[in-house]
C-alpha atoms as a PDB file:
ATOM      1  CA  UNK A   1     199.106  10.053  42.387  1.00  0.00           C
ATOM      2  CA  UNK A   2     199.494   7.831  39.576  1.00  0.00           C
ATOM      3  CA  UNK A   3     196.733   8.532  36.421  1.00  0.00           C
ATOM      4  CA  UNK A   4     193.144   9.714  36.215  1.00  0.00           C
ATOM      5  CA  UNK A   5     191.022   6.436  36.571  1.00  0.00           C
ATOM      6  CA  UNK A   6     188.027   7.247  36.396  1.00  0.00           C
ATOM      7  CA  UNK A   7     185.384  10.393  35.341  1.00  0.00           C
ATOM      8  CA  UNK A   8     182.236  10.671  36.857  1.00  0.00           C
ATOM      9  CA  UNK A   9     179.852  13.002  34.721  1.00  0.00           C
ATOM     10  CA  UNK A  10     176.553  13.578  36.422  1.00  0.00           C
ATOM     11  CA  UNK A  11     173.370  12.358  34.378  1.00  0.00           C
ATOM     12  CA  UNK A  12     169.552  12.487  34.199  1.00  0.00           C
ATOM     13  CA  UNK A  13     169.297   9.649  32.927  1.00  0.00           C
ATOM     14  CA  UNK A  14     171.181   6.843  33.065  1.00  0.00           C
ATOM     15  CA  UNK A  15     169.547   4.606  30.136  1.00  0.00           C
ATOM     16  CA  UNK A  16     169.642   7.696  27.653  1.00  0.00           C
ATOM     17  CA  UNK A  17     173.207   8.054  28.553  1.00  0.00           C
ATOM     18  CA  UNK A  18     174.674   4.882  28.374  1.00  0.00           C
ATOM     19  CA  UNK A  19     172.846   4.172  24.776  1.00  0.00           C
ATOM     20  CA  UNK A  20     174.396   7.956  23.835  1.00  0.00           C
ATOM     21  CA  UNK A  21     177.671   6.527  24.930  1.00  0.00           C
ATOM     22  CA  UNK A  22     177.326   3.492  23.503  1.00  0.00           C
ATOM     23  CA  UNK A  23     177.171   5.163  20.150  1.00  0.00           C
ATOM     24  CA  UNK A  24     180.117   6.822  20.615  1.00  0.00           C
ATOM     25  CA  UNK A  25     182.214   3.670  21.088  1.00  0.00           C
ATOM     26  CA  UNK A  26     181.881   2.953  24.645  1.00  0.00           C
ATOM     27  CA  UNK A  27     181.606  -0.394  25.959  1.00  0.00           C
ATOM     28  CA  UNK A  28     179.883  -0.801  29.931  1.00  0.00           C
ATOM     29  CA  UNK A  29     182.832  -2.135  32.015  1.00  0.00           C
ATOM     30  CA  UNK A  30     180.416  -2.309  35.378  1.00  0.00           C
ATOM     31  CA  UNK A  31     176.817  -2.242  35.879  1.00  0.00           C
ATOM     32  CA  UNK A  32     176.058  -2.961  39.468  1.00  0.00           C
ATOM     33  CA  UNK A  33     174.164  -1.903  42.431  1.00  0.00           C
ATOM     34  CA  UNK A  34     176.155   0.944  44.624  1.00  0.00           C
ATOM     35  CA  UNK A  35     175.170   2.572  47.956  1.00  0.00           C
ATOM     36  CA  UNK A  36     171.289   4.368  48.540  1.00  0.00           C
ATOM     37  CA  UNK A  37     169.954   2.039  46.026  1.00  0.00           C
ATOM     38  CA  UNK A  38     171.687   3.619  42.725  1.00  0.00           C
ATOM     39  CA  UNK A  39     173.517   1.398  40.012  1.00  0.00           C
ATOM     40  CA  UNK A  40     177.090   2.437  39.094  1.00  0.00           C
ATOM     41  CA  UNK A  41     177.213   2.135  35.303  1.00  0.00           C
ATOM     42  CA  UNK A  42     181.143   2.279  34.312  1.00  0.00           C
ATOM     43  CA  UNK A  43     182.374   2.458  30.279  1.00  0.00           C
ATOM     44  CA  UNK A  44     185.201   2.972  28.266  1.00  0.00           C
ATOM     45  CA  UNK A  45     186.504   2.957  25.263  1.00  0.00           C
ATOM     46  CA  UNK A  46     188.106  -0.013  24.014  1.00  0.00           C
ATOM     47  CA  UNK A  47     191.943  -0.911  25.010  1.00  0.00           C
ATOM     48  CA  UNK A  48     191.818   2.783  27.455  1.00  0.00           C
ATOM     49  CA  UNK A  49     192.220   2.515  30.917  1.00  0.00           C
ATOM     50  CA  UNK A  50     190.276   5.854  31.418  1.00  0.00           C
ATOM     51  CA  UNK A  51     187.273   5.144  32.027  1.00  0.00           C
ATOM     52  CA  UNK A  52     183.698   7.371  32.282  1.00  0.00           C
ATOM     53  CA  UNK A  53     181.420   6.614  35.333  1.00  0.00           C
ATOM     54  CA  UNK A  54     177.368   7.769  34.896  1.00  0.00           C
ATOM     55  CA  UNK A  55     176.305   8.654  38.214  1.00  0.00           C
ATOM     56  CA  UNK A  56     173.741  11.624  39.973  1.00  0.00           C
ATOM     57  CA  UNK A  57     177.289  13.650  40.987  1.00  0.00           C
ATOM     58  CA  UNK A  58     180.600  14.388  39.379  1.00  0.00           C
ATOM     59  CA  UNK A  59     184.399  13.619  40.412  1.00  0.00           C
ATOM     60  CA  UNK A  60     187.567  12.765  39.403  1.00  0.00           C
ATOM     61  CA  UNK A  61     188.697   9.861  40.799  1.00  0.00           C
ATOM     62  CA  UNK A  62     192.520   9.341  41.066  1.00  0.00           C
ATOM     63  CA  UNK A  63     194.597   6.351  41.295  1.00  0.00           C
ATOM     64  CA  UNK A  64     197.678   6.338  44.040  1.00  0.00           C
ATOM     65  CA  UNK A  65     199.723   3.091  44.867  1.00  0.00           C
ATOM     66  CA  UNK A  66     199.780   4.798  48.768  1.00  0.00           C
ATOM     67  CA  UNK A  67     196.594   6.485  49.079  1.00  0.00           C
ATOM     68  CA  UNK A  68     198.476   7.379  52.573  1.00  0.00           C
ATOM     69  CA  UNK A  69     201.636   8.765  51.537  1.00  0.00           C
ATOM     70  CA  UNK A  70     199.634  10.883  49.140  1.00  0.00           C
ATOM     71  CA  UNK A  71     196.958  12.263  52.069  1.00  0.00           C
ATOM     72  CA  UNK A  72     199.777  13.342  54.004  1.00  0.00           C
ATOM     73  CA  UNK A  73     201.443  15.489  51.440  1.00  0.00           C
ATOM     74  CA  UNK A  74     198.315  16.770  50.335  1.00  0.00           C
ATOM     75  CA  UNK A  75     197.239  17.744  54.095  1.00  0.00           C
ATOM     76  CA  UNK A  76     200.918  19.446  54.306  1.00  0.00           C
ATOM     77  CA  UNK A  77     200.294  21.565  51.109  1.00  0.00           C
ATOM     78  CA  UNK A  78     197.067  22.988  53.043  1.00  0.00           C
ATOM     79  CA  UNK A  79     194.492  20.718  51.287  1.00  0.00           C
ATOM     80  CA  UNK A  80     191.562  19.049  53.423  1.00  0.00           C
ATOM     81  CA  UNK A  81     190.922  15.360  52.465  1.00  0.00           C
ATOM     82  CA  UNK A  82     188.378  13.224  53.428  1.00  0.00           C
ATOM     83  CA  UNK A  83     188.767   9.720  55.726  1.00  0.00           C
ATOM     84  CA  UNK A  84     189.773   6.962  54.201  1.00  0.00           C
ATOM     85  CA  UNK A  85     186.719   4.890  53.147  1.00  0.00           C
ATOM     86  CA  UNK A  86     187.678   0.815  52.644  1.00  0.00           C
ATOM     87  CA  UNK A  87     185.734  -0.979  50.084  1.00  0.00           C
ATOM     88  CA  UNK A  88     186.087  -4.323  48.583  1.00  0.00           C
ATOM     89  CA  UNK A  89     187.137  -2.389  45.684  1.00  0.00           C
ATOM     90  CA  UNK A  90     189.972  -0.673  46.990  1.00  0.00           C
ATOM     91  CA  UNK A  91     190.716   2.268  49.542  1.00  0.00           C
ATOM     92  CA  UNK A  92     189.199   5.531  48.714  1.00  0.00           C
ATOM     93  CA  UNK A  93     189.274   9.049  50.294  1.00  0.00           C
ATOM     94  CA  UNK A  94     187.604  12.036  49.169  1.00  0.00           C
ATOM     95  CA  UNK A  95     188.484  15.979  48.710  1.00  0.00           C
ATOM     96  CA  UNK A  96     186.969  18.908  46.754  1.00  0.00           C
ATOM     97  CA  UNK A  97     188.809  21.853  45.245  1.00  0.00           C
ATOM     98  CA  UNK A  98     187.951  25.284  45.315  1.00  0.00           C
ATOM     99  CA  UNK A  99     184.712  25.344  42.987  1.00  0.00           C
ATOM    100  CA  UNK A 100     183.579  22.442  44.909  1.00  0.00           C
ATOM    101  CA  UNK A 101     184.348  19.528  42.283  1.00  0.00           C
ATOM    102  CA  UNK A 102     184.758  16.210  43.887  1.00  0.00           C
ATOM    103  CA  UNK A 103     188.222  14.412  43.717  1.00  0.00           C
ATOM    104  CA  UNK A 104     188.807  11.073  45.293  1.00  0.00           C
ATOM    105  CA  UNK A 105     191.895   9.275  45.918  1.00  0.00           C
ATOM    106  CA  UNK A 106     191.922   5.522  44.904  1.00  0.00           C
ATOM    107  CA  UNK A 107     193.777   2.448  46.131  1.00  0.00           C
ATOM    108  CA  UNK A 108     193.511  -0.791  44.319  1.00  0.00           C
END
């Protein structure tokens, strides 16, 4: 595991959220339609490569340059990880930890 890409923070709404964030500094990085007909609204701040992600859920999404390598030692150190999900965005696999907060492995 490499950095934290991306944070997902869970919002009402999306509109209120993104003008909130807007204020703060943020700029939307991706605005585009994602799976069961929501819209994945992505922003950062300016020259970061951390980025926030407004969506109905939370996570932690965390880049790896071999998403495999890292599911192996993970899965040896006891912890359950999801399949590995391809996208046309890169290679993604999903795990929780103990309070239930998503974390997701990501492969460019």
């Amino acid at each position: 595991m490499t950095n934290i890409e991306i944070i997902i923070l869970p919002v009402t709404d999306k509109q209120k959220a993104k003008e909130f964030y807007m204020q703060l500094g943020f700029q939307v990085l991706v605005e585009a339609p994602a799976d069961h007909g929501h819209t994945w609204l992505q922003m950062g701040l300016p020259g970061r490569t951390t980025s926030i992600a407004l969506m109905h859920f939370h996570g932690v999404i965390i880049g790896t340059g071999d998403i495999e390598k890292d599911i192996r030692e993970l899965k040896t150190n006891g912890i359950e990880v999801g399949k590995i999900d391809e996208q046309p965005w890169g290679r993604f696999a999903w795990m929780k930890d103990p309070d239930g907060n998503g974390l997701c492995l990501h492969q460019k």
